[in-house]
Protein backbone atom coordinates (compact mmCIF):
# COMPACT_ATOMS: atom_id res chain seq x y z
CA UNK A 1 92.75 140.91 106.59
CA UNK A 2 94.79 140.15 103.85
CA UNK A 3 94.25 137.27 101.35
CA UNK A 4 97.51 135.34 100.11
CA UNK A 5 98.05 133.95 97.19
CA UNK A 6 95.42 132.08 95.70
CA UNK A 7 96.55 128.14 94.85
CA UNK A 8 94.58 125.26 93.91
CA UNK A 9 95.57 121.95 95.32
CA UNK A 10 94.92 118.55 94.19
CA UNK A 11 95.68 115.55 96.43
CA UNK A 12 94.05 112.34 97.42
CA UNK A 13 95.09 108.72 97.46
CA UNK A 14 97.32 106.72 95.66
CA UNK A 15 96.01 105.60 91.68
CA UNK A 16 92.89 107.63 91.73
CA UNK A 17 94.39 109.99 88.88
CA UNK A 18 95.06 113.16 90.74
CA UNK A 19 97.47 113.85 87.76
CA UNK A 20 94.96 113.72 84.97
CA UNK A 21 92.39 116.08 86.90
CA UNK A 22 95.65 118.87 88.06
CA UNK A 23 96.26 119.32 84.15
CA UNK A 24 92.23 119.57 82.88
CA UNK A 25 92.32 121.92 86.10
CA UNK A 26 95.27 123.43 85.53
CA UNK A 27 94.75 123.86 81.61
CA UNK A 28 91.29 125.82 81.87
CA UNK A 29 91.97 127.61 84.61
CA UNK A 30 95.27 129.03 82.93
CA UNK A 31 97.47 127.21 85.43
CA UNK A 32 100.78 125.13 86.24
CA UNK A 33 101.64 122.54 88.10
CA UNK A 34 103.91 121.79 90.99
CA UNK A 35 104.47 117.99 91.64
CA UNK A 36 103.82 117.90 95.24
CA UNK A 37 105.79 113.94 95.37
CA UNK A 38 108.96 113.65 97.59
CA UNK A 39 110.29 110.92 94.56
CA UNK A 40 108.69 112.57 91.60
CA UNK A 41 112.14 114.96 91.65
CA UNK A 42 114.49 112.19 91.24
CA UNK A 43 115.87 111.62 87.43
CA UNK A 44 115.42 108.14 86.00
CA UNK A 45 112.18 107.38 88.30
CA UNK A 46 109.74 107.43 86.11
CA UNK A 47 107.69 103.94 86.13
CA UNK A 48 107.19 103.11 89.55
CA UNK A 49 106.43 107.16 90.85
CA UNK A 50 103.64 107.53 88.46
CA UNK A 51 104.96 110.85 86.33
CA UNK A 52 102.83 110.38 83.83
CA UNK A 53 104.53 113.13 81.41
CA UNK A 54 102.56 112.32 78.63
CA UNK A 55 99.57 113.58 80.62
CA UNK A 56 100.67 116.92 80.97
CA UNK A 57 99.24 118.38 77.99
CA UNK A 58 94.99 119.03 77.31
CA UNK A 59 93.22 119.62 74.35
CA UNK A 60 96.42 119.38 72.79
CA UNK A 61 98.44 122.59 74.53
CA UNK A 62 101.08 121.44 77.26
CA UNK A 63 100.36 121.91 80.74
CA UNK A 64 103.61 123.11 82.25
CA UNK A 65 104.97 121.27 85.50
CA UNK A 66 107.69 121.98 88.27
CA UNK A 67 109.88 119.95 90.60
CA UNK A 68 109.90 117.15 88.54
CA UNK A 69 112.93 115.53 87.36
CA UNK A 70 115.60 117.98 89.43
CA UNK A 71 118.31 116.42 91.07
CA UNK A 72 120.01 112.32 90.46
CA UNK A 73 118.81 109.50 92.59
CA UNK A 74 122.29 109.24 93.76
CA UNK A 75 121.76 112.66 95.14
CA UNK A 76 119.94 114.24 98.81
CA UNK A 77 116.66 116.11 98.62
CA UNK A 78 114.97 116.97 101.54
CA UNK A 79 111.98 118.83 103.17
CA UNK A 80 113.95 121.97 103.21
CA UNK A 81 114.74 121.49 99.68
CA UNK A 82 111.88 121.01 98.59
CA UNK A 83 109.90 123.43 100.45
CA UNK A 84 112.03 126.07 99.19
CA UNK A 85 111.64 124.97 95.36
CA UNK A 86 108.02 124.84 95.93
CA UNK A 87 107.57 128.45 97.39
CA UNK A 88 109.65 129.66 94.64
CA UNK A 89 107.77 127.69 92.36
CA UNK A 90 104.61 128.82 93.48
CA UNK A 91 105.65 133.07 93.61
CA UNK A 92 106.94 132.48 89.87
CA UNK A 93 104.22 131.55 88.60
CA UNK A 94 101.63 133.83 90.58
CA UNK A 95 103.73 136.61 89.84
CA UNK A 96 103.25 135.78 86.01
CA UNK A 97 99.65 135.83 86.78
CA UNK A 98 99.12 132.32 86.22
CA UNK A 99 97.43 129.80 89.04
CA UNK A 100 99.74 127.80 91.04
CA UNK A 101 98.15 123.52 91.31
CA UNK A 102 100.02 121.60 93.38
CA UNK A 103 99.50 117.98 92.78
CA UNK A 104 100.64 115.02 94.95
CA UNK A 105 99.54 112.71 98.14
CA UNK A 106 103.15 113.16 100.01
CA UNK A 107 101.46 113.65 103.20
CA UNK A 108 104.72 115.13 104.72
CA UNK A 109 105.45 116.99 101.76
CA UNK A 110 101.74 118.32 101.64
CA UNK A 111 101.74 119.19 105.19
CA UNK A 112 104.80 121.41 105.22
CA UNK A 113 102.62 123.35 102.98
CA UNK A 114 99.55 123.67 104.26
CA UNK A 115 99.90 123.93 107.76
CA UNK A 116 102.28 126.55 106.65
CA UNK A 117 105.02 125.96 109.28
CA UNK A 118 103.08 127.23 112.05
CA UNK A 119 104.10 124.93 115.24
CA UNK A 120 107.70 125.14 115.38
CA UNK A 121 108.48 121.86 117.25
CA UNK A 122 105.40 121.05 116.98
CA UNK A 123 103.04 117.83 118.90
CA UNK A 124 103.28 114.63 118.11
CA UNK A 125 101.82 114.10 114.63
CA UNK A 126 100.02 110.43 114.75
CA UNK A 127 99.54 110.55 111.02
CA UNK A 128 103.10 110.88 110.44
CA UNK A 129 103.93 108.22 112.90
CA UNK A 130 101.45 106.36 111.40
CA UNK A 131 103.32 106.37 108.00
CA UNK A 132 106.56 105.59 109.52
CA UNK A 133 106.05 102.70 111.65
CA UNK A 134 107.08 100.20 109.49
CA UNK A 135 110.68 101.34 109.25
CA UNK A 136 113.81 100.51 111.15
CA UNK A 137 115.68 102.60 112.81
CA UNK A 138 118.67 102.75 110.46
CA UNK A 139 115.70 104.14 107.50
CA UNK A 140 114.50 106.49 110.37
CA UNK A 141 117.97 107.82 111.02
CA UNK A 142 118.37 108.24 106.98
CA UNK A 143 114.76 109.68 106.63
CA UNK A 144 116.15 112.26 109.73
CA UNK A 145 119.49 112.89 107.18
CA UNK A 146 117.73 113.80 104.70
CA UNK A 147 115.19 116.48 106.07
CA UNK A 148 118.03 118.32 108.97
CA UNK A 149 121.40 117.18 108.26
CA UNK A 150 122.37 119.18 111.43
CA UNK A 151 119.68 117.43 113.77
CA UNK A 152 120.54 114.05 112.76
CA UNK A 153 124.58 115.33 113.33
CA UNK A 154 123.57 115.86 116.92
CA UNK A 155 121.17 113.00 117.08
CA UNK A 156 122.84 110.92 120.21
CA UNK A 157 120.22 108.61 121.32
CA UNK A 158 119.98 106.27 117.99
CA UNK A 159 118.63 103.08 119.72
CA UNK A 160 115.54 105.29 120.79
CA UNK A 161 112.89 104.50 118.62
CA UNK A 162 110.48 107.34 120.45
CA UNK A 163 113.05 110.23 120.20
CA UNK A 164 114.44 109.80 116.78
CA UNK A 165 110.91 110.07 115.47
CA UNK A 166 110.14 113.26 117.45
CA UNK A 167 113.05 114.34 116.26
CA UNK A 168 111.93 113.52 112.89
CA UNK A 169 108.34 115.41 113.54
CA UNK A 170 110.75 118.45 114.64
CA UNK A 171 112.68 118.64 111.45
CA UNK A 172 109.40 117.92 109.66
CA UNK A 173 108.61 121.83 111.01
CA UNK A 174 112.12 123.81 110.98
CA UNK A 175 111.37 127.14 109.99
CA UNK A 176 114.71 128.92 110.68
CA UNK A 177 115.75 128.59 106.63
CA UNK A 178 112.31 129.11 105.75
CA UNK A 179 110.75 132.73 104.98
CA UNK A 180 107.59 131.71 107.14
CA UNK A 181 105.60 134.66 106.24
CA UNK A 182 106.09 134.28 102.85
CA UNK A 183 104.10 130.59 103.45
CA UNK A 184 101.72 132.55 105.63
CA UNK A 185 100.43 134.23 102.30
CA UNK A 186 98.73 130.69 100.55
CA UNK A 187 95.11 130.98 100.35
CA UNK A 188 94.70 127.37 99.31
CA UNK A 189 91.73 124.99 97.72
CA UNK A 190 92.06 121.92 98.25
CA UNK A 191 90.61 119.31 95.83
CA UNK A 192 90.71 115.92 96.06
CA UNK A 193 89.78 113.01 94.58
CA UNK A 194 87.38 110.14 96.15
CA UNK A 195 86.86 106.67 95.55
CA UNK A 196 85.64 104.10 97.76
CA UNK A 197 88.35 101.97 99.61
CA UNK A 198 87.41 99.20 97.72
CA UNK A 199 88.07 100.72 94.54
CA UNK A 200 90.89 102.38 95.23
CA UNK A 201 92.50 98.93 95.85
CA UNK A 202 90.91 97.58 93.05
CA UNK A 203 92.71 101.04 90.82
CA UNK A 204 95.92 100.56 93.24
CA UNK A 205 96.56 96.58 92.00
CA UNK A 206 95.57 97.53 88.58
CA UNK A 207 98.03 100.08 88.15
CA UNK A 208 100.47 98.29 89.71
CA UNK A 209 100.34 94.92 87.28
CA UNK A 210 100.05 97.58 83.96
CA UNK A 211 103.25 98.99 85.42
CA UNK A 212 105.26 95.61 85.98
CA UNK A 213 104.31 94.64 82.73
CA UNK A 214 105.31 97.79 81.22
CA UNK A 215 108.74 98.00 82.28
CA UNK A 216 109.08 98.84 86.18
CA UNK A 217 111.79 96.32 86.83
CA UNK A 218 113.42 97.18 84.08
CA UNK A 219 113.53 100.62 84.95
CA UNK A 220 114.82 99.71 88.59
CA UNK A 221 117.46 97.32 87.23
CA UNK A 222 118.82 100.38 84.88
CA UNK A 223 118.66 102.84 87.89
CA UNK A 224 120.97 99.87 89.47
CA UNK A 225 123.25 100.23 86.56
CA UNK A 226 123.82 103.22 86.46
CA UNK A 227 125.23 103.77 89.82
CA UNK A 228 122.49 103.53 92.07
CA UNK A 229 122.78 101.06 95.28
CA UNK A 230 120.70 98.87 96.44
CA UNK A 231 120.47 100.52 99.45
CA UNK A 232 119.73 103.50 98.11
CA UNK A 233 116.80 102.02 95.93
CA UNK A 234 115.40 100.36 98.80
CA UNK A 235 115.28 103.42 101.07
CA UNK A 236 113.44 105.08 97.99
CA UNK A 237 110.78 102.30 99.39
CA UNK A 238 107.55 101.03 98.05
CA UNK A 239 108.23 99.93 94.22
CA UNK A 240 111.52 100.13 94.53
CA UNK A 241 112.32 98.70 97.85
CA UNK A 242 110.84 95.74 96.93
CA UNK A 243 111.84 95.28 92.91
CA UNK A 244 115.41 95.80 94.62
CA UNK A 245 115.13 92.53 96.56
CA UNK A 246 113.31 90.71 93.80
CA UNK A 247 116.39 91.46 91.84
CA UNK A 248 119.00 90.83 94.23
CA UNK A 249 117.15 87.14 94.54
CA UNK A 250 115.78 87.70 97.78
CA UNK A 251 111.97 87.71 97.23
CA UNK A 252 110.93 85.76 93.78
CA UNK A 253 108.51 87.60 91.37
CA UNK A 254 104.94 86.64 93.30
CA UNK A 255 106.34 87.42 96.58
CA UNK A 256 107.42 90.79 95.35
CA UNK A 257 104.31 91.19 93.81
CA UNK A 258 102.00 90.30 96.58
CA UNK A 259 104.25 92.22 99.32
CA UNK A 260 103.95 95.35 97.15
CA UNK A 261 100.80 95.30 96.29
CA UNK A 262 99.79 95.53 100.13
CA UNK A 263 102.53 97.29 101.09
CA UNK A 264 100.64 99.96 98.45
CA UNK A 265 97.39 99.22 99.98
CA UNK A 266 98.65 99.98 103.40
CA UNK A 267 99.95 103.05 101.78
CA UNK A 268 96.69 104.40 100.98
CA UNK A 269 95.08 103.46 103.94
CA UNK A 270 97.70 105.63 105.62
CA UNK A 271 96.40 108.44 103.48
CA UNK A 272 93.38 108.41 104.22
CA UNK A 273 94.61 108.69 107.80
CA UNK A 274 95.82 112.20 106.82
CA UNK A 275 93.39 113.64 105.15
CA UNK A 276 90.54 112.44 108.19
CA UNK A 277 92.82 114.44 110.46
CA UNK A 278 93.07 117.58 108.32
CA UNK A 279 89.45 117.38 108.31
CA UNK A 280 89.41 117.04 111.66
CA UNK A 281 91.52 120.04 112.10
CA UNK A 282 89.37 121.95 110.46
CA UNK A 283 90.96 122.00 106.74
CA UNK A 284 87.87 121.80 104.31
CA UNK A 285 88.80 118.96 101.54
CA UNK A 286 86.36 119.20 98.82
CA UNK A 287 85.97 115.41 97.13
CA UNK A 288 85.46 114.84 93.51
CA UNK A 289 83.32 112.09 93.51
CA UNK A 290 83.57 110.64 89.63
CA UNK A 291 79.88 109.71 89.83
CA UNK A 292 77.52 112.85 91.60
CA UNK A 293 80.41 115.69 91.48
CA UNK A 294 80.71 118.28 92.88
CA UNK A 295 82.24 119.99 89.43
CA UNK A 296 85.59 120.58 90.10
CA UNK A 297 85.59 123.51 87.20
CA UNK A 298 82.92 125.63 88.87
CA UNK A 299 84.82 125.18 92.33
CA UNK A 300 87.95 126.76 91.01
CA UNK A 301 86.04 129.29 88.73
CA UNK A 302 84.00 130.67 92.44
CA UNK A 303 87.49 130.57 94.23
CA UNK A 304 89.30 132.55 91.81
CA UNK A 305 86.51 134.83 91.63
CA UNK A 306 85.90 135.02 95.20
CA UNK A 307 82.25 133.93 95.31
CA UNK A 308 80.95 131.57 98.26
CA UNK A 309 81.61 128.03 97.82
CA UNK A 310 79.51 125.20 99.11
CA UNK A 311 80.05 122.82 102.00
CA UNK A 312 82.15 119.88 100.93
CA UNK A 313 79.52 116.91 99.77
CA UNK A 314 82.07 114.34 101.07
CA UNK A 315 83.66 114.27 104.12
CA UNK A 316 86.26 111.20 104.54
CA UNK A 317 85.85 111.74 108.49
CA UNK A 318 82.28 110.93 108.68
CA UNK A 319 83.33 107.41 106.11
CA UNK A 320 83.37 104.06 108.24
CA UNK A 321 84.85 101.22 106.18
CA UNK A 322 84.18 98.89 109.32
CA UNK A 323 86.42 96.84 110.96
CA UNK A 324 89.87 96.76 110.22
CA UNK A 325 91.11 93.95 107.48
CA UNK A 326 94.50 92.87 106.61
């Protein structure tokens, strides 16, 4: 049988540093990265989606990165769009011998590439439901927009909660524009990075106050400026939803704060969601745990020499956290 191409992937939740590991990765293993983040592309949002671009660079040498900072906020990207920048992405830089490492937690984004468009259609994807259960229908009919212009054109029944997000998990897995068997040739590793729950809040409100202090309103407010709607920045959601009603005086600064910072929480937790069911599904996830490994170097060194690798230390399915908080 014939192996595809060989790509490293590094993923797991929100503010555990996914970034900083994808460019050690990345730099040693003579690599480059493809931002795997459905807001990372946008121009202008920098702060409050985490690009970090002073992090792409080890030991001094620049890391190069892809599908970062391609199109205006003001403009459409979708899953098409971006699966098609990514496979092209990917076949560049294999074909200059070089490892692909895709790095990001955008579970839909992530999934159109690993489950590598195989269920047409598909069933009903509780994960994804899961992450979109907080929005309204007019940000469902939008999120539908934006990933099958052409669905959401023939889209009749818009009061129906239940079909417009089936119709969203069909879009989710179009693969007439797609060259499937071209996505059919991945042989993927996936990495990713663990932290308990607690910590990962504790890294999640963290990050969040270092980035209001360091300019993440400010940023928003510009992006407003410049041409950007509210609207628009509040269907961008998370960060900027909600720094786009502090500054159109609807929520005051600890409000905003507070409703973020849980809205971010429940973010994560929504993760986690995801990556159980890959496991579940059979996808080995190997997790870096910071304190007892395993070493993340000598994983990708066996891979891309083909030798056995070891059963995953960690597995999130087998985690209980207890019973659920608010």
């Amino acid at each position: 049988m014939k192996k595809g191409l060989k790509t490293v992937v590094i993923t797991g939740p929100t503010a555990t540093g996914k970034t900083a590991l994808a460019v050690k990765l990345a730099s040693k293993s003579g690599g480059e990265i493809i931002s795997v983040d459905s807001r990372q592309v946008y121009r202008g949002m920098d702060i409050g989606t985490g690009k970090d671009l002073e992090e792409y660079a080890h030991d001094s040498k620049p890391v190069p990165y892809h599908l970062i900072d391609m199109v205006n906020p003001e403009a459409e990207y979708n899953l098409m769009e971006f699966c098609r920048d990514a496979w092209t992405a990917i076949r560049d830089i294999a074909d200059r011998n070089k490892l692909p490492v895709l790095c990001g937690g955008t579970p839909m984004y992530l999934n159109a590439i690993l489950s590598e468009y195989e269920l047409p259609g598909g069933p009903p994807d509780s994960a994804l439901r899961k992450s979109l259960e907080e929005k309204t229908l007019e940000e469902l009919l939008e999120i539908l927009k934006k990933n099958d212009e052409k669905a959401y054109n023939e889209f009749k029944d818009r009061d129906n909660r239940y079909r417009l997000l089936r119709a969203i998990e069909k879009a989710a897995v179009i693969t007439n524009a797609l060259d499937e068997s071209s996505f059919r040739e991945l042989d993927p590793l996936v990495i990713g990075v663990y932290f308990p729950r607690q910590e990962v809040h504790r890294r999640i409100e963290e990050r969040l106050d270092r980035r209001l202090k360091n300019g993440m309103i400010e940023e928003v407010e510009q992006l407003h400026q410049r041409g950007v709607s509210w609207e628009r920045l509040e269907f961008f959601g998370l960060e900027y939803r909600f720094i786009a009603l502090h500054l159109q005086g609807i929520l005051d600064y600890e409000t905003m704060r507070n409703q973020l910072l849980y809205r971010i929480r429940q973010f994560a937790k929504r993760q986690d969601i995801w990556f159980r069911k890959l496991e579940r599904e059979g996808r080995t996830i190997y997790w870096i745990d910071q304190q007892k490994g395993p070493d993340p170097f000598k994983l990708v060194e066996d891979f891309l020499a083909e030798r056995p690798l070891p059963r995953p230390e960690i597995s999130l399915k087998d985690i209980f956290y207890g019973p659920k908080t608010s």
